[in-house]
Protein backbone atom coordinates (compact mmCIF):
# COMPACT_ATOMS: atom_id res chain seq x y z
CA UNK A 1 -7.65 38.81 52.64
CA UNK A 2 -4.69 37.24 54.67
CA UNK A 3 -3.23 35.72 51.24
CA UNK A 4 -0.26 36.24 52.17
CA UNK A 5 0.76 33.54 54.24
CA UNK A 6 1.67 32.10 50.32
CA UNK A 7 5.32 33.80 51.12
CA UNK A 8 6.43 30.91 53.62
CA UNK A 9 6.87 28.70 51.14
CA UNK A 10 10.43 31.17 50.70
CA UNK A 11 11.21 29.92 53.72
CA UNK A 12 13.69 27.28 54.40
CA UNK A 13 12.03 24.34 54.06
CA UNK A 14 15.18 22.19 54.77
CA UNK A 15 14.55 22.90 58.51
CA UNK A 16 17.39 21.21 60.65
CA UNK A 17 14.77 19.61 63.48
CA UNK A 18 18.10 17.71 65.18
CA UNK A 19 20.14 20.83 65.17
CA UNK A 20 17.93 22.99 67.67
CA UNK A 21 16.98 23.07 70.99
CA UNK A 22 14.70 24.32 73.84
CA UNK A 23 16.24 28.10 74.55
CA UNK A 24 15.32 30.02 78.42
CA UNK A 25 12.31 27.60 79.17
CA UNK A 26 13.02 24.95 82.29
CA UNK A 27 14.04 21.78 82.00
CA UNK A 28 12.15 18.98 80.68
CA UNK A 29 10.59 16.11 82.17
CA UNK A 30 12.64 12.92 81.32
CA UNK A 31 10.57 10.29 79.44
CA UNK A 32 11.63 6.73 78.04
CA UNK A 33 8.77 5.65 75.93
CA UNK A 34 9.18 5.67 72.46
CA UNK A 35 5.21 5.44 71.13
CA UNK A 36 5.65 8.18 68.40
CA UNK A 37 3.49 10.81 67.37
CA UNK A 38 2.63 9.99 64.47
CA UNK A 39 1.32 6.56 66.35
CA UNK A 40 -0.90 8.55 68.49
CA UNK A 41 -2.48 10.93 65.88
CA UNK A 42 -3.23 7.70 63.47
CA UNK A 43 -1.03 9.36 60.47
CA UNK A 44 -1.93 7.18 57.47
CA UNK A 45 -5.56 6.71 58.20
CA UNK A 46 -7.21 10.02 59.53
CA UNK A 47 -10.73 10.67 58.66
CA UNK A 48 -12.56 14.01 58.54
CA UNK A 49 -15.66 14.38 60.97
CA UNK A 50 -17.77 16.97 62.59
CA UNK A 51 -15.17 17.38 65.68
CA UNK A 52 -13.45 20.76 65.64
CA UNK A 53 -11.88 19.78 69.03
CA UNK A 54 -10.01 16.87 67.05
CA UNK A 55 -6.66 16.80 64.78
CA UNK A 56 -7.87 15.45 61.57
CA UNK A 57 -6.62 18.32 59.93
CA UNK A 58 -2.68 18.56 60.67
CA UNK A 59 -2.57 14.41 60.37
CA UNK A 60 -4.28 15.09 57.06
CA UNK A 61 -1.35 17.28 56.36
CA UNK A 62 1.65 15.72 57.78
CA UNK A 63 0.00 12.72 55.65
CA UNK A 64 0.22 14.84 52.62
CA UNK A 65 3.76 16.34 53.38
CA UNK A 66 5.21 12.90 53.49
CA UNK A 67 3.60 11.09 50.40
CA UNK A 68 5.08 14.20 48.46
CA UNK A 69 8.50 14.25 50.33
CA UNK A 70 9.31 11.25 52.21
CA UNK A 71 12.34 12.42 53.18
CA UNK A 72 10.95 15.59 55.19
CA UNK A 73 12.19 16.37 58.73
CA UNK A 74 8.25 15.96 59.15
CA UNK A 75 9.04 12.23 59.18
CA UNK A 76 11.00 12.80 62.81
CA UNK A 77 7.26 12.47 64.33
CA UNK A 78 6.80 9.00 63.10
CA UNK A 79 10.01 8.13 65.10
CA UNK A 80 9.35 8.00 68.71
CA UNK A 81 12.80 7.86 69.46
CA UNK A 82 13.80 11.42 68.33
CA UNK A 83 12.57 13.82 71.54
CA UNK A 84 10.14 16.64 70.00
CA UNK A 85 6.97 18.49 71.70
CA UNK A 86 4.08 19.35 69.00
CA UNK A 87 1.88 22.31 69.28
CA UNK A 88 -0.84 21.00 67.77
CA UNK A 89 -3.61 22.77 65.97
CA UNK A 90 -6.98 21.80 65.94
CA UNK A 91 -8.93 20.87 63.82
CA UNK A 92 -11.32 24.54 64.53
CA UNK A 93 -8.42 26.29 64.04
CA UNK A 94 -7.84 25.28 60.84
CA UNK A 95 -11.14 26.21 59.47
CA UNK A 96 -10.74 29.21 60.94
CA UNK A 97 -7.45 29.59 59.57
CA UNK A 98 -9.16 28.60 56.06
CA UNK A 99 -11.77 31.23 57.04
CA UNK A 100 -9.60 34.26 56.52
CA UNK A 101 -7.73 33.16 53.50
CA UNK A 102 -10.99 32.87 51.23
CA UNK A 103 -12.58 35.27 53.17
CA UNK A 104 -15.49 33.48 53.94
CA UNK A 105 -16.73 31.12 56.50
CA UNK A 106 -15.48 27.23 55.64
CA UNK A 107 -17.52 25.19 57.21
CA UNK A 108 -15.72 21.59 56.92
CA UNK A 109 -12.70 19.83 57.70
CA UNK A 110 -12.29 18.66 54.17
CA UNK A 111 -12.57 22.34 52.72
CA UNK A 112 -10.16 24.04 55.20
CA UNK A 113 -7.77 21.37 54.16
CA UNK A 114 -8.30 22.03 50.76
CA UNK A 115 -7.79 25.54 51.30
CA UNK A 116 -4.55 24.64 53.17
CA UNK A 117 -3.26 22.14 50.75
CA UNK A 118 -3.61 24.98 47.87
CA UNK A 119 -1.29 26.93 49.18
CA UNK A 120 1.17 24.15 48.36
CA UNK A 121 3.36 21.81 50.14
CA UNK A 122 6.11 23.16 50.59
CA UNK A 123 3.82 25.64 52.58
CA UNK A 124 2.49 23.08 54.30
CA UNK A 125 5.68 21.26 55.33
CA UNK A 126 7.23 24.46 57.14
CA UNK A 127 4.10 25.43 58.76
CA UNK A 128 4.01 21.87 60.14
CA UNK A 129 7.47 22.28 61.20
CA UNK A 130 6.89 25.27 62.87
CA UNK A 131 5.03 23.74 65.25
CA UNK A 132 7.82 21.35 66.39
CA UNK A 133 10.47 22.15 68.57
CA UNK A 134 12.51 19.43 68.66
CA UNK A 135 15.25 17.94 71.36
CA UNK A 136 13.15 18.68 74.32
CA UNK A 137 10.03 16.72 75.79
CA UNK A 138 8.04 19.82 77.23
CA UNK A 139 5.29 18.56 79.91
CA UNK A 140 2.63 21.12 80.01
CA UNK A 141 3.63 21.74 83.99
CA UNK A 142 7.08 22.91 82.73
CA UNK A 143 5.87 25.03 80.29
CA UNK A 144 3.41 26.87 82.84
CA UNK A 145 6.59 28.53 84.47
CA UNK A 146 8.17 29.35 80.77
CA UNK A 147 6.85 32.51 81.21
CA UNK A 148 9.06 34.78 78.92
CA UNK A 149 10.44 31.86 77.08
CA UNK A 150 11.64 31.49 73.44
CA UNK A 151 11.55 27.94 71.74
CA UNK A 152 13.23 27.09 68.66
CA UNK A 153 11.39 25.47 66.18
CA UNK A 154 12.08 23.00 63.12
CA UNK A 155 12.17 25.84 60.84
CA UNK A 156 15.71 27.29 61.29
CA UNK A 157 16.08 30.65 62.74
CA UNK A 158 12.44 30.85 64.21
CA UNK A 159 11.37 30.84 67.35
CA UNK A 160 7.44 30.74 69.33
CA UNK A 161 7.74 33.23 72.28
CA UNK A 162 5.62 32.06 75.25
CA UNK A 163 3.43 33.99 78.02
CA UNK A 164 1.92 32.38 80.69
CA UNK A 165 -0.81 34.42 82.10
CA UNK A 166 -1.98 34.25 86.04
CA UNK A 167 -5.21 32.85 84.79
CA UNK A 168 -3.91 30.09 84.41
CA UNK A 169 -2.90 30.25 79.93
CA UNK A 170 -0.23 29.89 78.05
CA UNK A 171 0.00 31.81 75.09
CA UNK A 172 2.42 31.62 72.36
CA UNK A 173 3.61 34.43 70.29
CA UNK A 174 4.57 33.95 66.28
CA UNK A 175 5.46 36.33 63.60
CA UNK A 176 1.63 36.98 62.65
CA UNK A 177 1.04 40.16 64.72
CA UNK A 178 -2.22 41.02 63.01
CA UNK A 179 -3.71 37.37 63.87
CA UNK A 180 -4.70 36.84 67.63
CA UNK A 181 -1.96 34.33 68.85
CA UNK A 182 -2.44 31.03 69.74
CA UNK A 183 -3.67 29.61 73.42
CA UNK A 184 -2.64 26.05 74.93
CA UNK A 185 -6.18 24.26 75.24
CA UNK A 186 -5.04 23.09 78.82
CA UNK A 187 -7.50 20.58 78.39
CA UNK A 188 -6.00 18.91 75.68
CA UNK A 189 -2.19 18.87 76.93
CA UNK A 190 0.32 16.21 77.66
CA UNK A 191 -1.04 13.85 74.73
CA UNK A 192 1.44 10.97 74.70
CA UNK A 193 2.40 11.40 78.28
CA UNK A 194 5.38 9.10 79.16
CA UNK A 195 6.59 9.29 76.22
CA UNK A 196 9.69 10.89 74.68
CA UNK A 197 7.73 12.88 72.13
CA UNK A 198 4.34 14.85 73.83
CA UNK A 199 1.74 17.23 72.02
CA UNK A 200 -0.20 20.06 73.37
CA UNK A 201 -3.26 20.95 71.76
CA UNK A 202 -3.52 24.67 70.36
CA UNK A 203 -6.72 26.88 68.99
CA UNK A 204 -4.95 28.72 66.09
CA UNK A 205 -2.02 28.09 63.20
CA UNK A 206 1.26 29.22 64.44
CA UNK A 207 2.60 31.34 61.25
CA UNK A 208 6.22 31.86 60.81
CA UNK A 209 5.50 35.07 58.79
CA UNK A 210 3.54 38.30 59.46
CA UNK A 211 1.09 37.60 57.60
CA UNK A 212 -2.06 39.79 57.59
C-alpha cells in the first residue's frame, strides 16, 4: 500500500511560485494573452463524467484547495497574467493514483477524488503545486529539446527532471522512484496556446516524495 504519500503534507506548503524559475531547459516561447488557466479548465464548475482523458479531477482539486485557503499560491492559475506551465494530470491518472493507495481498483472520478481529498488539503495543495513551474511559458516544442532538464516547481526546493526520448516522449522524473514516472500525452499539449500560462496534459501524479 503506497500510503505514504500522507508525508507531503510536511512539506512546505507555503511554496514561493513567483520566486522560481525555469533552470537548463531552452527558452520559452513569448506569449501575450492573458486567458488564465483556471479559465480554460472551468475551475468553479467542473463536473465528474466517464472521460479519463479529461481534467475533472485536478479542477475538482484546485477547486477544493482554494475554498479552504483562498490565499494559496494555487490561486496564481486563476490569474492569467502571472507566466506558469501546468503539467496536468488526467483524470485516468488519478484513479489510478487512487488505485494504489486503497489498494484496489477505483473505478470513478468521484471516488479517486475522494480518495485524494482524504489525504487532506494541505496534501492536496502541494501536490497541485508541484505540478506548476512558474515564470516560464513552456511550449511543448521547447520542451522536446529539454532533454536533461531540471524545472523548478511551486513547491520550494523541488524540481521535475525531464527526458525526452527519440520516440518522440517526454518523460518527467519526480521523487517517486518506485512509481513509473509520468509521460507528456503529446496529444493533449499546448492547452491555452497563445497565452502566457499553457498546460500539458500528463498520465500519472507527479509526487514530490518517494513514496512507495
Amino acid at each position: 500500500m503506497r500510503t505514504s504519500i500522507k508525508r507531503v503534507a510536511a512539506l512546505s506548503a507555503a511554496a514561493l511560485i513567483g520566486a522560481t524559475t525555469l533552470v537548463a531547459a531552452p527558452a520559452a516561447q513569448a506569449a501575450d494573452g492573458e486567458m488564465s488557466l483556471a479559465s480554460v479548465l472551468k475551475v468553479g464548475s467542473a463536473k465528474f463524467d466517464k472521460n479519463g482523458k479529461d481534467y475533472d479531477i485536478v479542477t475538482k482539486a484546485a477547486e477544493a484547495v482554494l475554498a479552504a485557503k483562498p490565499d494559496s499560491n494555487v490561486k496564481l492559475l486563476a490569474d492569467g497574467s502571472v507566466a506558469l506551465t501546468a503539467f496536468i494530470p488526467n483524470d485516468q491518472a488519478f484513479m489510478n493514483l487512487a488505485s494504489a493507495l486503497k489498494g484496489k481498483t477505483v473505478r470513478t472520478e468521484a471516488g479517486a477524488f475522494k480518495t485524494v481529498a482524504g489525504l487532506g488539503i494541505d496534501t492536496v495543495e502541494t501536490v497541485l503545486l508541484y505540478h506548476v513551474v512558474p515564470g516560464s511559458t513552456i511550449m511543448s516544442t521547447d520542451a522536446l529539446k529539454a532533454n536533461g532538464a531540471r524545472l523548478k516547481t511551486g513547491v520550494d526546493g523541488k524540481v521535475i527532471r525531464v527526458k525526452v526520448t527519440k520516440t518522440p516522449s517526454i518523460i518527467l522524473g519526480d521523487y517517486a522512484p518506485k512509481l513509473k514516472n509520468p509521460r507528456v500525452i503529446l496529444s493533449q499539449v499546448d492547452i491555452n496556446k497563445g497565452n502566457m500560462q499553457v498546460a500539458h496534459g500528463i498520465n500519472a501524479v507527479l509526487l514530490p516524495i518517494a513514496a512507495g
